[in-house]
PDB file of N, CA and C in Angstrom:
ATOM      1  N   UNK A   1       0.833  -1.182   0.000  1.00  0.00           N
ATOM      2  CA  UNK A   1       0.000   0.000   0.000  1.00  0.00           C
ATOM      3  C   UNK A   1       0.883   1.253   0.000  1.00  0.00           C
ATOM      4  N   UNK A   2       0.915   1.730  -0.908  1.00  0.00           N
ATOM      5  CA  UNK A   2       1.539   3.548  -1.115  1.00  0.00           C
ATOM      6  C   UNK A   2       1.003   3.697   0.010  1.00  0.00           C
ATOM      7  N   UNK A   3       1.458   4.784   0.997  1.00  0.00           N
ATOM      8  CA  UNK A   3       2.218   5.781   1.670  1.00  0.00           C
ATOM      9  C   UNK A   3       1.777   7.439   1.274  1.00  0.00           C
ATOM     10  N   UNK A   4       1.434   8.015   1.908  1.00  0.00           N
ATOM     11  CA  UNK A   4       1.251   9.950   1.694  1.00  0.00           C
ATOM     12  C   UNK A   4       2.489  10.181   2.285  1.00  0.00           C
ATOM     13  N   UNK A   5       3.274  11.071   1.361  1.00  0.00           N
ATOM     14  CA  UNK A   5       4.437  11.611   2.246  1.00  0.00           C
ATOM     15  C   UNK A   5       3.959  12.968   2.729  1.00  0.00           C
ATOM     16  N   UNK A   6       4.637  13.321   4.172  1.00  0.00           N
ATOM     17  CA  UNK A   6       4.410  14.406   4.599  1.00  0.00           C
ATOM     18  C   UNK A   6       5.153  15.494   4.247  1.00  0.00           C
ATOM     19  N   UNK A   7       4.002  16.592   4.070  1.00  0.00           N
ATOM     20  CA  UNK A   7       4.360  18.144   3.266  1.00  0.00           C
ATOM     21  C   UNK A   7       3.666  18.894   4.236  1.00  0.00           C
ATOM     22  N   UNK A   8       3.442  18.241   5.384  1.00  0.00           N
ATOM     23  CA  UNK A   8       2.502  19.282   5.938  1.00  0.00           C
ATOM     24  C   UNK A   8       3.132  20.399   5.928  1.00  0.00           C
ATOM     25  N   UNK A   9       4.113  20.695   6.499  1.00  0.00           N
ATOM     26  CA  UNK A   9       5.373  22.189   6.685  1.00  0.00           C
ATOM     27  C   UNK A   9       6.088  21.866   6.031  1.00  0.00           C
ATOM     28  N   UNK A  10       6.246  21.601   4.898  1.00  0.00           N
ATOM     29  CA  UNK A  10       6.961  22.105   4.010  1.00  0.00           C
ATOM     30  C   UNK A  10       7.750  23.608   3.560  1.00  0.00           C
ATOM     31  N   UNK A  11       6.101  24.195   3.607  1.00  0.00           N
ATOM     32  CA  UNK A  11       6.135  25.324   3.160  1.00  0.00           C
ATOM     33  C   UNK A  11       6.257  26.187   4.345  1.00  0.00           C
ATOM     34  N   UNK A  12       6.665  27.796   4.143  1.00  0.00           N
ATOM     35  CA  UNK A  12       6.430  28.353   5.275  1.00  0.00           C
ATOM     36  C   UNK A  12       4.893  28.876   5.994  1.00  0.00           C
ATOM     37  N   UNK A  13       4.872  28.781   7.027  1.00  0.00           N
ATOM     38  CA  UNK A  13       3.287  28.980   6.872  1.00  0.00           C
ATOM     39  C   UNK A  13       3.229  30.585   7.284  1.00  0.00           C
ATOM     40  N   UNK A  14       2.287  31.494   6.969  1.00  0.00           N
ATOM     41  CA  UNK A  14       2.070  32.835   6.677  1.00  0.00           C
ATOM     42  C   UNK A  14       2.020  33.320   8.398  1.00  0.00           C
ATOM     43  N   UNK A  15       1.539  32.563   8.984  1.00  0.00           N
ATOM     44  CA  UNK A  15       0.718  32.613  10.890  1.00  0.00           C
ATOM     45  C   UNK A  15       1.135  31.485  11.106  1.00  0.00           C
ATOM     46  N   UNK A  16       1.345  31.366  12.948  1.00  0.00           N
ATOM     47  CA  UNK A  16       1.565  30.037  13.730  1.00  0.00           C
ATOM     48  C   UNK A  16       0.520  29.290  13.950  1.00  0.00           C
ATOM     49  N   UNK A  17       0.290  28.228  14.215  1.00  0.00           N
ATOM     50  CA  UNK A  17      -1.025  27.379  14.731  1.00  0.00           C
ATOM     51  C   UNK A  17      -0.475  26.845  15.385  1.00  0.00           C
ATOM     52  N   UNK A  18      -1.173  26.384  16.171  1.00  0.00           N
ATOM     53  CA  UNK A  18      -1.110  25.201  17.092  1.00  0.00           C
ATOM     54  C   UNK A  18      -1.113  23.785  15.981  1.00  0.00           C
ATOM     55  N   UNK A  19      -0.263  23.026  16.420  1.00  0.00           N
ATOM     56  CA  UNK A  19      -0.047  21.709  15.986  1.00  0.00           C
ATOM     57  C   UNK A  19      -1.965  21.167  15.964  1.00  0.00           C
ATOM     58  N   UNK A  20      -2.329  20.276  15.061  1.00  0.00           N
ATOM     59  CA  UNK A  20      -3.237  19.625  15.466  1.00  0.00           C
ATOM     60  C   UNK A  20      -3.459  18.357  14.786  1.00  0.00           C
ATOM     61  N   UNK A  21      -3.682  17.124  15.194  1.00  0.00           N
ATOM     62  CA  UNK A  21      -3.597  15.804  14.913  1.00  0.00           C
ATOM     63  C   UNK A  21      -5.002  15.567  14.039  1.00  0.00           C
ATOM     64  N   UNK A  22      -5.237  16.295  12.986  1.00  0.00           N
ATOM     65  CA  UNK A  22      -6.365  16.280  11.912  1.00  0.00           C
ATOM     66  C   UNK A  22      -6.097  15.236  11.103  1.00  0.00           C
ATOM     67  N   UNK A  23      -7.148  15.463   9.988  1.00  0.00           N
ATOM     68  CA  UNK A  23      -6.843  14.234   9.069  1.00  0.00           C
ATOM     69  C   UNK A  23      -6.256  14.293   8.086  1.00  0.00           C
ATOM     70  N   UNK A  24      -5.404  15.616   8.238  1.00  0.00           N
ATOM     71  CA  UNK A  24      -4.269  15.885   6.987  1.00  0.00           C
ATOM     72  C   UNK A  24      -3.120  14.722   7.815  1.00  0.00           C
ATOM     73  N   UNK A  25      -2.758  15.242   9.356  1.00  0.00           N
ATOM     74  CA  UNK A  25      -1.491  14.822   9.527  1.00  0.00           C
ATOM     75  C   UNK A  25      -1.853  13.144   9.874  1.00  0.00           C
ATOM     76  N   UNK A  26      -3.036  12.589   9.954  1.00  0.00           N
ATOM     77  CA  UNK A  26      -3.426  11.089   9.671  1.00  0.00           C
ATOM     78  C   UNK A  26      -3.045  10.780   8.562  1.00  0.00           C
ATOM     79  N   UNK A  27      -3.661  10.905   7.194  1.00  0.00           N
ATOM     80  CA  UNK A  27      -3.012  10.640   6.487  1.00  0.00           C
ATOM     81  C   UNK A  27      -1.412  10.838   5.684  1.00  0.00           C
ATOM     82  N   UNK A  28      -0.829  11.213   6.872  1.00  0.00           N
ATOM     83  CA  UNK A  28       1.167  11.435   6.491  1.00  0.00           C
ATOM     84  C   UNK A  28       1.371  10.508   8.172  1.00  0.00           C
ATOM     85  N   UNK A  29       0.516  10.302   9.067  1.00  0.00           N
ATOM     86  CA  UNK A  29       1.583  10.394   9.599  1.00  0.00           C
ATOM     87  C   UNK A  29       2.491   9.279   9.952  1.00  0.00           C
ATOM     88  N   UNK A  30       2.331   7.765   9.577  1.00  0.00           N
ATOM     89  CA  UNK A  30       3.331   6.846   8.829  1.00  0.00           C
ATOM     90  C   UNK A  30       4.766   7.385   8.676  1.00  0.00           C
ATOM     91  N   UNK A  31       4.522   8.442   7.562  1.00  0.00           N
ATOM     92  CA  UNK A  31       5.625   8.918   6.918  1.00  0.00           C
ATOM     93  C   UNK A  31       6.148   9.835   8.152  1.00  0.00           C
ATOM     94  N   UNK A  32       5.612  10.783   8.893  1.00  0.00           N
ATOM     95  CA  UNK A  32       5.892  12.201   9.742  1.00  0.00           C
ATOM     96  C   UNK A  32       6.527  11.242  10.720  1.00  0.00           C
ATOM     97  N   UNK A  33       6.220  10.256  11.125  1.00  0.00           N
ATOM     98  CA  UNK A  33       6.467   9.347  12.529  1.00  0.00           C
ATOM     99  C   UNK A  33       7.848   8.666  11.825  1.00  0.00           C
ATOM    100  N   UNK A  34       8.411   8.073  10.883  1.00  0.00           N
ATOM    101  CA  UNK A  34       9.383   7.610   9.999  1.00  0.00           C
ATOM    102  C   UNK A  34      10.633   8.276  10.600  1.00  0.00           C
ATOM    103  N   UNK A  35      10.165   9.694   9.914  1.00  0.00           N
ATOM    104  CA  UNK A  35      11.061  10.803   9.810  1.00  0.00           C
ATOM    105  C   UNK A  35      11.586  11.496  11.046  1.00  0.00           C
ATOM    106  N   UNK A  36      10.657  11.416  12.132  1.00  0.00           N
ATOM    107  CA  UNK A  36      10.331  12.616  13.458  1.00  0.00           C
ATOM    108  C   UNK A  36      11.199  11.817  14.585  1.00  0.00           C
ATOM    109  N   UNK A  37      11.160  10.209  14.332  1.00  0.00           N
ATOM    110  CA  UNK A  37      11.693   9.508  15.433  1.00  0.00           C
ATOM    111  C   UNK A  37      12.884   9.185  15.113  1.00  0.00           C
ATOM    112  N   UNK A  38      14.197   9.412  15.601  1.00  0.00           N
ATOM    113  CA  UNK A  38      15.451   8.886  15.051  1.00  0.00           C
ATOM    114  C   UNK A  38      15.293   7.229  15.406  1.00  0.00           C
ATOM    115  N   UNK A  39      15.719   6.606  14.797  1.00  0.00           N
ATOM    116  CA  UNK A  39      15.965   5.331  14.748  1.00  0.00           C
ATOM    117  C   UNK A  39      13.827   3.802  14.996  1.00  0.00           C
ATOM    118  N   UNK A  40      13.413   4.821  14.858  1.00  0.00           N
ATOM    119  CA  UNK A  40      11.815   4.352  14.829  1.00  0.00           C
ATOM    120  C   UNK A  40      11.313   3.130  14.444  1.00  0.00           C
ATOM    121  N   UNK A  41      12.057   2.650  13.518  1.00  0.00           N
ATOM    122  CA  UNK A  41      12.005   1.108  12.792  1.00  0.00           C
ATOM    123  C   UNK A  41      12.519  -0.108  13.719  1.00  0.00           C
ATOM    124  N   UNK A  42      13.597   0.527  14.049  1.00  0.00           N
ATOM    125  CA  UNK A  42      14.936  -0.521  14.781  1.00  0.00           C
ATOM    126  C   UNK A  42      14.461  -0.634  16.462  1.00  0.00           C
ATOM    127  N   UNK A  43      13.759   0.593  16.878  1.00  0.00           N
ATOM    128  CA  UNK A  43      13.004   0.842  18.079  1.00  0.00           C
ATOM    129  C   UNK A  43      12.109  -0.480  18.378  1.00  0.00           C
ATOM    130  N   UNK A  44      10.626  -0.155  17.215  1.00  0.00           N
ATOM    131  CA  UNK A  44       9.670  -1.037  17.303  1.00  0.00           C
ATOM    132  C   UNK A  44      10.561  -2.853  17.190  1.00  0.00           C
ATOM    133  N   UNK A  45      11.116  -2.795  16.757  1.00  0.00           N
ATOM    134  CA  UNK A  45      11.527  -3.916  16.284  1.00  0.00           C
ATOM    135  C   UNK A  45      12.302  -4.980  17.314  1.00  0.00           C
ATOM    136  N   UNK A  46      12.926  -3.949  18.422  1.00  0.00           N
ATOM    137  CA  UNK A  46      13.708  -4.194  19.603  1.00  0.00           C
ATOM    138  C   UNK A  46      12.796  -5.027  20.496  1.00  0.00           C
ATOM    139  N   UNK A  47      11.553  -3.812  20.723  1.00  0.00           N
ATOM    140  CA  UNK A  47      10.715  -3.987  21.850  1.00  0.00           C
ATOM    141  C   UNK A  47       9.771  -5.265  21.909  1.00  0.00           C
ATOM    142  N   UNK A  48       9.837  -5.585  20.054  1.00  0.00           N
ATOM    143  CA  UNK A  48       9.492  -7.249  20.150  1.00  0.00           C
ATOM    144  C   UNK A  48      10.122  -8.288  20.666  1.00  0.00           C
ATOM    145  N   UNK A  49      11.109  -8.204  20.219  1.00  0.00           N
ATOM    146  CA  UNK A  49      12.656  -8.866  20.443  1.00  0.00           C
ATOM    147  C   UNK A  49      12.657  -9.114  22.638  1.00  0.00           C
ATOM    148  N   UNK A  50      13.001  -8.337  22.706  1.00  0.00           N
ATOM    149  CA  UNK A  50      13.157  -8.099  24.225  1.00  0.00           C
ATOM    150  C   UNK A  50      11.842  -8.425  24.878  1.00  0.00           C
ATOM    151  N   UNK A  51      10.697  -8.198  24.521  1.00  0.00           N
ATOM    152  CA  UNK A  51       9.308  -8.756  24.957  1.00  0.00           C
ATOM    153  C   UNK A  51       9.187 -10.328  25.115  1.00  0.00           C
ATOM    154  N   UNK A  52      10.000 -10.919  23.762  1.00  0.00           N
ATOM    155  CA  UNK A  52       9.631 -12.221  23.609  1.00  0.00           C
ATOM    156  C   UNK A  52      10.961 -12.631  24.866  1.00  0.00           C
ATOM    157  N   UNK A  53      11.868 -12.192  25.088  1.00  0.00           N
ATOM    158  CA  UNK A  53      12.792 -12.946  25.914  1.00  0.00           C
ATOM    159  C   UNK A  53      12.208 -12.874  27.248  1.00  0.00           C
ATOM    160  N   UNK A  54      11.505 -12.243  27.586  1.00  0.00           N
ATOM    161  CA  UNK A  54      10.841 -11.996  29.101  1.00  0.00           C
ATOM    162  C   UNK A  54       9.259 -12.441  29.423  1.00  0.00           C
ATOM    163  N   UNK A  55       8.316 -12.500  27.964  1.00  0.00           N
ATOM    164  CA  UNK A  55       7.165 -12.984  28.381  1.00  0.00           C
ATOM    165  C   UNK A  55       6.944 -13.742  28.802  1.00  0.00           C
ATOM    166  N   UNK A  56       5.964 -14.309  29.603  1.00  0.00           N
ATOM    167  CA  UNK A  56       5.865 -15.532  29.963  1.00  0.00           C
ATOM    168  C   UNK A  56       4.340 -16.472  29.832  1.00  0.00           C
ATOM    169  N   UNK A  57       4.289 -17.333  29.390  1.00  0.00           N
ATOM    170  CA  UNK A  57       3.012 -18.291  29.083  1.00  0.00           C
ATOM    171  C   UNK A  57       1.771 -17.896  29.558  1.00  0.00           C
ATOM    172  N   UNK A  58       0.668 -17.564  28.961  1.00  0.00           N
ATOM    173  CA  UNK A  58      -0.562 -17.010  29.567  1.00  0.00           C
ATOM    174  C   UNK A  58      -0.333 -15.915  30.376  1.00  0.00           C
ATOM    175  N   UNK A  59       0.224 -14.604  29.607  1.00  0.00           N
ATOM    176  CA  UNK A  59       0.190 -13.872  30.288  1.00  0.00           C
ATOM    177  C   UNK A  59      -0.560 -12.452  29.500  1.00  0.00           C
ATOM    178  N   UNK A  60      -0.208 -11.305  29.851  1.00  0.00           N
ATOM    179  CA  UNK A  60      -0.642 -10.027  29.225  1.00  0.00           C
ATOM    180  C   UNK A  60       0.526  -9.327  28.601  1.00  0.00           C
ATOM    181  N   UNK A  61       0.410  -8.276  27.852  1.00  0.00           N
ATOM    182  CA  UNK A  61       0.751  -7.379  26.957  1.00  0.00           C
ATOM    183  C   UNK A  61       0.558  -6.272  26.559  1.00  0.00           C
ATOM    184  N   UNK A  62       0.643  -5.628  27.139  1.00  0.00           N
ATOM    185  CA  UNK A  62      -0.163  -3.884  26.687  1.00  0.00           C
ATOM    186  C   UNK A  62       1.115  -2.931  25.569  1.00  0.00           C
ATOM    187  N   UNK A  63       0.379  -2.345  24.911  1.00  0.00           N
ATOM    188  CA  UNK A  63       0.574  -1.661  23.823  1.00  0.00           C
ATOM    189  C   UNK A  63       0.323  -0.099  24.594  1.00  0.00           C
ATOM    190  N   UNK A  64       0.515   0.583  25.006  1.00  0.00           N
ATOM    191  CA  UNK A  64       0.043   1.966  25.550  1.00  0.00           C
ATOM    192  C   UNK A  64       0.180   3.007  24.821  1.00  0.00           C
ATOM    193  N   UNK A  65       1.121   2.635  23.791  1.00  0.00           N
ATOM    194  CA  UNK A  65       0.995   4.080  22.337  1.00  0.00           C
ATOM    195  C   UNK A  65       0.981   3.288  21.734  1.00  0.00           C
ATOM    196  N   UNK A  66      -0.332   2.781  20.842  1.00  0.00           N
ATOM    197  CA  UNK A  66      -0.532   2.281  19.983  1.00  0.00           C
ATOM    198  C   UNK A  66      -1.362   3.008  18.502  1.00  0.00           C
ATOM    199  N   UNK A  67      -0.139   4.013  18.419  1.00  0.00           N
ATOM    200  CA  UNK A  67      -1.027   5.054  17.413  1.00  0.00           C
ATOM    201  C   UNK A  67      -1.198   4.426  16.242  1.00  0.00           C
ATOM    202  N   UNK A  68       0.212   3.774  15.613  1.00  0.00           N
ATOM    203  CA  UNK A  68       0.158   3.057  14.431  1.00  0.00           C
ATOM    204  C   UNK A  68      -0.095   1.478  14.731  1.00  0.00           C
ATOM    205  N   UNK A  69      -0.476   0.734  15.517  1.00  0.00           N
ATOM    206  CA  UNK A  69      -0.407  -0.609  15.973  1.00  0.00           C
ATOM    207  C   UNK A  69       1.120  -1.407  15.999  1.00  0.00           C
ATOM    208  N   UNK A  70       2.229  -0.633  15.392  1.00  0.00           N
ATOM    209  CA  UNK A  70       3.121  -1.259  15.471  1.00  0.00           C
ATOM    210  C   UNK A  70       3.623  -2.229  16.503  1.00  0.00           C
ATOM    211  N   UNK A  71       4.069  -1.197  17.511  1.00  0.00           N
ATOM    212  CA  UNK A  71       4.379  -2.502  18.731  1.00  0.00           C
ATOM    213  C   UNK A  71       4.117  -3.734  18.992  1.00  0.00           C
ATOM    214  N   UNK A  72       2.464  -3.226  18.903  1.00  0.00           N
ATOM    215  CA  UNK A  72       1.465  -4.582  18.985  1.00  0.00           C
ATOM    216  C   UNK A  72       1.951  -5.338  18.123  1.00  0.00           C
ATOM    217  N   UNK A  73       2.406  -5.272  16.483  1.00  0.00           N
ATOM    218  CA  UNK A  73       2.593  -6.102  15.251  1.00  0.00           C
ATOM    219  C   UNK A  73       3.980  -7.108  15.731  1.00  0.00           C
ATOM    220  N   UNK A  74       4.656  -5.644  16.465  1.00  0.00           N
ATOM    221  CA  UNK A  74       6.043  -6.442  16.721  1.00  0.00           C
ATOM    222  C   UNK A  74       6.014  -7.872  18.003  1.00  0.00           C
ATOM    223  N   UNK A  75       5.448  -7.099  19.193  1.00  0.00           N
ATOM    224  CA  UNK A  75       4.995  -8.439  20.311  1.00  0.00           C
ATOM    225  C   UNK A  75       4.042  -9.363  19.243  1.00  0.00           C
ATOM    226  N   UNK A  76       3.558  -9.549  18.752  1.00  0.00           N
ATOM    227  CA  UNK A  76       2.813 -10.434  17.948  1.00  0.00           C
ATOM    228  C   UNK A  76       3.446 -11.614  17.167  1.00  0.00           C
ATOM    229  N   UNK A  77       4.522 -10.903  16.219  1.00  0.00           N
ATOM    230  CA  UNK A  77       5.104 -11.422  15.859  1.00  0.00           C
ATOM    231  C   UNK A  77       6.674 -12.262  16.558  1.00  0.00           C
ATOM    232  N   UNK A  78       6.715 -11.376  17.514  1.00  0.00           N
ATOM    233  CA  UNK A  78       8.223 -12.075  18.204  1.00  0.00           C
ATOM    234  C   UNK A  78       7.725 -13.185  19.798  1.00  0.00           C
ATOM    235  N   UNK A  79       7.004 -12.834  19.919  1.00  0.00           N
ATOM    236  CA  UNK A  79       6.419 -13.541  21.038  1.00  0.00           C
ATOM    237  C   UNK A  79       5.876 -14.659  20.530  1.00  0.00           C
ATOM    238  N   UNK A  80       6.277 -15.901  20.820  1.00  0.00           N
ATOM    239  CA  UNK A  80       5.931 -17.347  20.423  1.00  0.00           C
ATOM    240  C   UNK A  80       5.633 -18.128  21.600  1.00  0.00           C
ATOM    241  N   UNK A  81       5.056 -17.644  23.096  1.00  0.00           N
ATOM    242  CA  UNK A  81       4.540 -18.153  24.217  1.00  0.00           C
ATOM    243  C   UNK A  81       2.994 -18.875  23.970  1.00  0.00           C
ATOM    244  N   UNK A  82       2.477 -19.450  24.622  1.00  0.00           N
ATOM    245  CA  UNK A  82       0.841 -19.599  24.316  1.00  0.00           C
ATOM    246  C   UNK A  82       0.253 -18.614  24.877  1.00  0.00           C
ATOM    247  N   UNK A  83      -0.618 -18.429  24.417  1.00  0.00           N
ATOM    248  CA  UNK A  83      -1.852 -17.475  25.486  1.00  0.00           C
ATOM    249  C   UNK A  83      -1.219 -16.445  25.279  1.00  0.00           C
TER     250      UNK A  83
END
C-alpha cells in the first residue's frame, strides 16, 4: 500500500497554529512518525525482540501508544509463548 508523504510544513506557513492531529497529519503520519523519530524502525523492532525474551506463558501485553499498531505487530510477531 503507497504511503502519503508528509508536506505538511513544508512550506512556510504565513501565521503560527497550534499543531493539530487532523486528518491531513493522519493521512502522512506513517511517513511524519518515519522521519520525526530517530531510529523508529529498529526501536519497534527491539521492543518485540526483548518482549519475547521476558514474556511468559498465559500472560498479558499492553501496547500503551498504539497510534500506528506497530508494537502490537512487533509483540505479535516475536512472542511465540501460548496465550
Amino acid at each position: 500500500m503507497a504511503r502519503d508523504k508528509d508536506k505538511i510544513y513544508a512550506a512556510p506557513l504565513e501565521q503560527m497554529v497550534d499543531f493539530r492531529f487532523d486528518e491531513r497529519v493522519v493521512s502522512v503520519f506513517p511517513d511524519m512518525i518515519q522521519r520525526s523519530v530517530p531510529g523508529y524502525a529498529t526501536l519497534i523492532s527491539n521492543i518485540g525482540i526483548m518482549a519475547a525474551r521476558y514474556v511468559q506463558a498465559n500472560s498479558y501485553c499492553y501496547d500503551l501508544c498504539c497510534s500506528l499498531l506497530a508494537v502490537r505487530l512487533s509483540l505479535r510477531h516475536d512472542i511465540q509463548k501460548p496465550n
